[in-house]
Protein backbone atom coordinates (compact mmCIF):
# COMPACT_ATOMS: atom_id res chain seq x y z
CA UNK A 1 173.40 43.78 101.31
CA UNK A 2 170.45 45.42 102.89
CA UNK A 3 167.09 45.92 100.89
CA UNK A 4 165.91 49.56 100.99
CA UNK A 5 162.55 48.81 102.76
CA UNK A 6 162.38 49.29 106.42
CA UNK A 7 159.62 49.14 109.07
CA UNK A 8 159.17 51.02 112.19
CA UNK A 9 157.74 49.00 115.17
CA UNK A 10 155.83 51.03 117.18
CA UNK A 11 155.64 49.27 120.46
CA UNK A 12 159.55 48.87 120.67
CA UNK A 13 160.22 52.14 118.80
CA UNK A 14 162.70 49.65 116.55
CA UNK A 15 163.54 50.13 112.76
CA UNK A 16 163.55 46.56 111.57
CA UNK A 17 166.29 46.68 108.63
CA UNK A 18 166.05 43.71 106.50
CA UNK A 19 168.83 41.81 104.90
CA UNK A 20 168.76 41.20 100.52
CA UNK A 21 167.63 37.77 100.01
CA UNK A 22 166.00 36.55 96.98
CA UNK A 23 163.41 35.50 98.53
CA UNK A 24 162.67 39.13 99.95
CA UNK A 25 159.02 40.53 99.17
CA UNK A 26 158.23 43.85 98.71
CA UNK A 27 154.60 45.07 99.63
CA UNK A 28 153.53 48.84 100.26
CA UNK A 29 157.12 50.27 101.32
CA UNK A 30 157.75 47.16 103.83
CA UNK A 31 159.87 44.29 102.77
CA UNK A 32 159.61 40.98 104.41
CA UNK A 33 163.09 38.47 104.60
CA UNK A 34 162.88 35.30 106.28
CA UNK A 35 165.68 37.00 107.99
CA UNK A 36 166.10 40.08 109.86
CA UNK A 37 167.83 42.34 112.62
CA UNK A 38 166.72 44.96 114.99
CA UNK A 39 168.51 47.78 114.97
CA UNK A 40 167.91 51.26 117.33
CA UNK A 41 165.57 53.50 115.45
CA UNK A 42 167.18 56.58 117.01
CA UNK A 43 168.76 58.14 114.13
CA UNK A 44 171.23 60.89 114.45
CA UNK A 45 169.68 64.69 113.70
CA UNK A 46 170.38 65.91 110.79
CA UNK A 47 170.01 69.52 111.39
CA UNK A 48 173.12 70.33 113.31
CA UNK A 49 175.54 73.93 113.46
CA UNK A 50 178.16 74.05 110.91
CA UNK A 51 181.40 75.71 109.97
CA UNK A 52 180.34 77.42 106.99
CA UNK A 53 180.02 81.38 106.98
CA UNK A 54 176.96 82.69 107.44
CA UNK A 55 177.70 85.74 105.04
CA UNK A 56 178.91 83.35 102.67
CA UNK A 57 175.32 81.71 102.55
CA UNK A 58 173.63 84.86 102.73
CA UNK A 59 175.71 86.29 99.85
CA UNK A 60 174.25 83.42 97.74
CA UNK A 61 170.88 84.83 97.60
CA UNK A 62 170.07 86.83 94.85
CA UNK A 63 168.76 90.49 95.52
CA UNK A 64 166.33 91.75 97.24
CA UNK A 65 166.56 88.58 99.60
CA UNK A 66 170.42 89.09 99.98
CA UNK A 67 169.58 92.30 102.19
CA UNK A 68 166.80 91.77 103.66
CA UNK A 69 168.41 88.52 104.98
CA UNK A 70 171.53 90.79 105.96
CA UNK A 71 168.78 92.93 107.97
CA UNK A 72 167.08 89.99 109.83
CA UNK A 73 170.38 88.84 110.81
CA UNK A 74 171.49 92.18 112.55
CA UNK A 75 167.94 92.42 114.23
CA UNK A 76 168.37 88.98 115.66
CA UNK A 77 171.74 89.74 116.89
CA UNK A 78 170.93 92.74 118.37
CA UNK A 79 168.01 90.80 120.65
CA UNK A 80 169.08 87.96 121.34
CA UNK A 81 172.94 89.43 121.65
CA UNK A 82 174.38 86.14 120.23
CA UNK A 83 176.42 85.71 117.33
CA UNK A 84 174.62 83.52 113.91
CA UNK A 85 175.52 80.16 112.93
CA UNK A 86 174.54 77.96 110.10
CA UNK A 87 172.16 74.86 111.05
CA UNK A 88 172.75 72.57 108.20
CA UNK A 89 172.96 73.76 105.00
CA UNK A 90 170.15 76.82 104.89
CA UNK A 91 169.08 78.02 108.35
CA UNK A 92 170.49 80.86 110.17
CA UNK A 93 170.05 80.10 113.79
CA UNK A 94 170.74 81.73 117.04
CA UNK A 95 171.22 80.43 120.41
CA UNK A 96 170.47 76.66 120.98
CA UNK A 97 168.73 73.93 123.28
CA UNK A 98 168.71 70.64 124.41
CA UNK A 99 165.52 68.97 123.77
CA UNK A 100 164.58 65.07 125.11
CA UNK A 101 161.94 63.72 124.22
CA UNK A 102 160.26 60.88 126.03
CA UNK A 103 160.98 58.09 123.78
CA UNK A 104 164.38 59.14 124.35
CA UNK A 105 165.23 60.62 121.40
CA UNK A 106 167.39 64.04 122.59
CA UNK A 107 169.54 66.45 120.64
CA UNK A 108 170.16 70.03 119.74
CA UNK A 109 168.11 72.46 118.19
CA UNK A 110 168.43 76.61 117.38
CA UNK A 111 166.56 78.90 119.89
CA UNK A 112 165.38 81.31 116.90
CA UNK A 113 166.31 81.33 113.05
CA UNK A 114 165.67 82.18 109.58
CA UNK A 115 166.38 81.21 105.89
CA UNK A 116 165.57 82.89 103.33
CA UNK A 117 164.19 81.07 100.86
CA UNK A 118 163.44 82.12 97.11
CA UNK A 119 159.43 82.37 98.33
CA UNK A 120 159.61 83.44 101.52
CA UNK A 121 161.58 84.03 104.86
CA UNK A 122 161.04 81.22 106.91
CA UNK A 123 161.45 81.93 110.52
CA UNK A 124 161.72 79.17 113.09
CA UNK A 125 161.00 79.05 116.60
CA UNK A 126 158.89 82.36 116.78
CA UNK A 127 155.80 80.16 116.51
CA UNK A 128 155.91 76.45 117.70
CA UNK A 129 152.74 73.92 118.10
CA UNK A 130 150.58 77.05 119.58
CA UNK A 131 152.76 77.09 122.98
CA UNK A 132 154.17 80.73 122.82
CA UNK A 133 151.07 82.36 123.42
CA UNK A 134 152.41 85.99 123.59
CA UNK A 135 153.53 85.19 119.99
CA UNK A 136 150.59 84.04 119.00
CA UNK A 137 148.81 87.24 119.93
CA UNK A 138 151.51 89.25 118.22
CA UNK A 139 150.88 87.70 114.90
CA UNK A 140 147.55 89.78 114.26
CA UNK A 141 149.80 92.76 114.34
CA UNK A 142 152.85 91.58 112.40
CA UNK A 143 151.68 92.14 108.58
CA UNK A 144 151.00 89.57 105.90
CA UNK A 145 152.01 86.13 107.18
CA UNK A 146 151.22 82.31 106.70
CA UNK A 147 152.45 79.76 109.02
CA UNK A 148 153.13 76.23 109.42
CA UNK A 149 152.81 74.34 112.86
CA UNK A 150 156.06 75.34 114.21
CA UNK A 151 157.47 78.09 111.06
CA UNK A 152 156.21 81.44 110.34
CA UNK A 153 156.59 82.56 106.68
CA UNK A 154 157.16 86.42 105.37
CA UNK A 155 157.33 87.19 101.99
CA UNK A 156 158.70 90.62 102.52
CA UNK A 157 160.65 91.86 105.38
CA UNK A 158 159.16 95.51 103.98
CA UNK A 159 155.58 94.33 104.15
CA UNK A 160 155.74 93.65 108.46
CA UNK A 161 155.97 95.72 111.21
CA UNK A 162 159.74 95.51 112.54
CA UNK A 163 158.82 96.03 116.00
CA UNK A 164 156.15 93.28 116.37
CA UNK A 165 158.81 90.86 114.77
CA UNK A 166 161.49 92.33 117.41
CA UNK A 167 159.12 91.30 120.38
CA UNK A 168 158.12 87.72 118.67
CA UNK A 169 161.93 87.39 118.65
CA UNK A 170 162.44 88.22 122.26
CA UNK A 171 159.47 86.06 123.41
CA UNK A 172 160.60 83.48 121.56
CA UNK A 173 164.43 83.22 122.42
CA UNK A 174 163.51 83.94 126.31
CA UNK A 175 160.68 81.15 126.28
């Protein structure tokens, strides 16, 4: 049995799981066995496409959200000309990447998305870490916003100006 604690080494970028013993100790989220085994700390994304139906998730949403979602979805196919798929089990992506990073962790992302969540639209890949500077200029003309380090969040699609969002799209699929 393995205890529920695990550490992350940084210098070997190793999760260190740690078999049940009784005479484990646990001390601020790390447990300490006299024995132990190092195990890859690469862990497999979670965020992946998936078979179910987009309208099926979108249908889901209770109204207003339900259309407004159905209109985000036909502007983002008609820019980016690609067909929506479901990333895991609430975002609405289109297109996709490859991404490696240089600790070797690599896997596949969505170019641009959106779910719409009871709050807000979230929208991802429009604005990521400041490096879509276009974007980042467009925002000041979009409408009400806030935004995280890498999501951009719209309360109402009604409240924004279409176009700018249309362009943000564009940039952001072609970047």
């Amino acid at each position: 049995m393995w205890c529920q604690w695990t550490r992350y080494d940084r210098n070997t970028s190793k999760r260190l799981l740690l078999p049940h013993r009784a005479q484990c100790l646990v001390y601020n989220n790390y447990t300490r066995c006299k024995e132990y085994e190092w195990v890859d700390a690469m862990t497999e994304n979670k965020t992946k496409p998936t078979d179910v139906s987009v309208d099926e998730f979108i249908d889901t949403a209770a109204e207003p959200r339900r259309s407004e979602a159905r209109r985000v979805v036909a502007i983002m196919r008609e820019v980016t000309g690609v067909e929506p798929v479901m990333w895991g089990p609430s975002m609405v992506g289109f297109g996709s990447y490859h991404y490696k990073y240089e600790s070797g962790r690599e896997g596949d992302m969505l170019k641009v998305g959106f779910s719409p969540r009871k709050a807000a639209f979230v929208f991802y890949g429009l604005v990521f870490y400041d490096e879509n500077e276009p974007n980042n200029q467009l925002l000041e003309k979009l409408g009400p916003h806030t935004r995280g380090k890498g999501c951009l969040y719209i309360k109402k699609l009604s409240d924004i100006d279409e176009s700018i969002l249309r362009m943000m799209i564009r940039n952001a699929y072609v970047h």
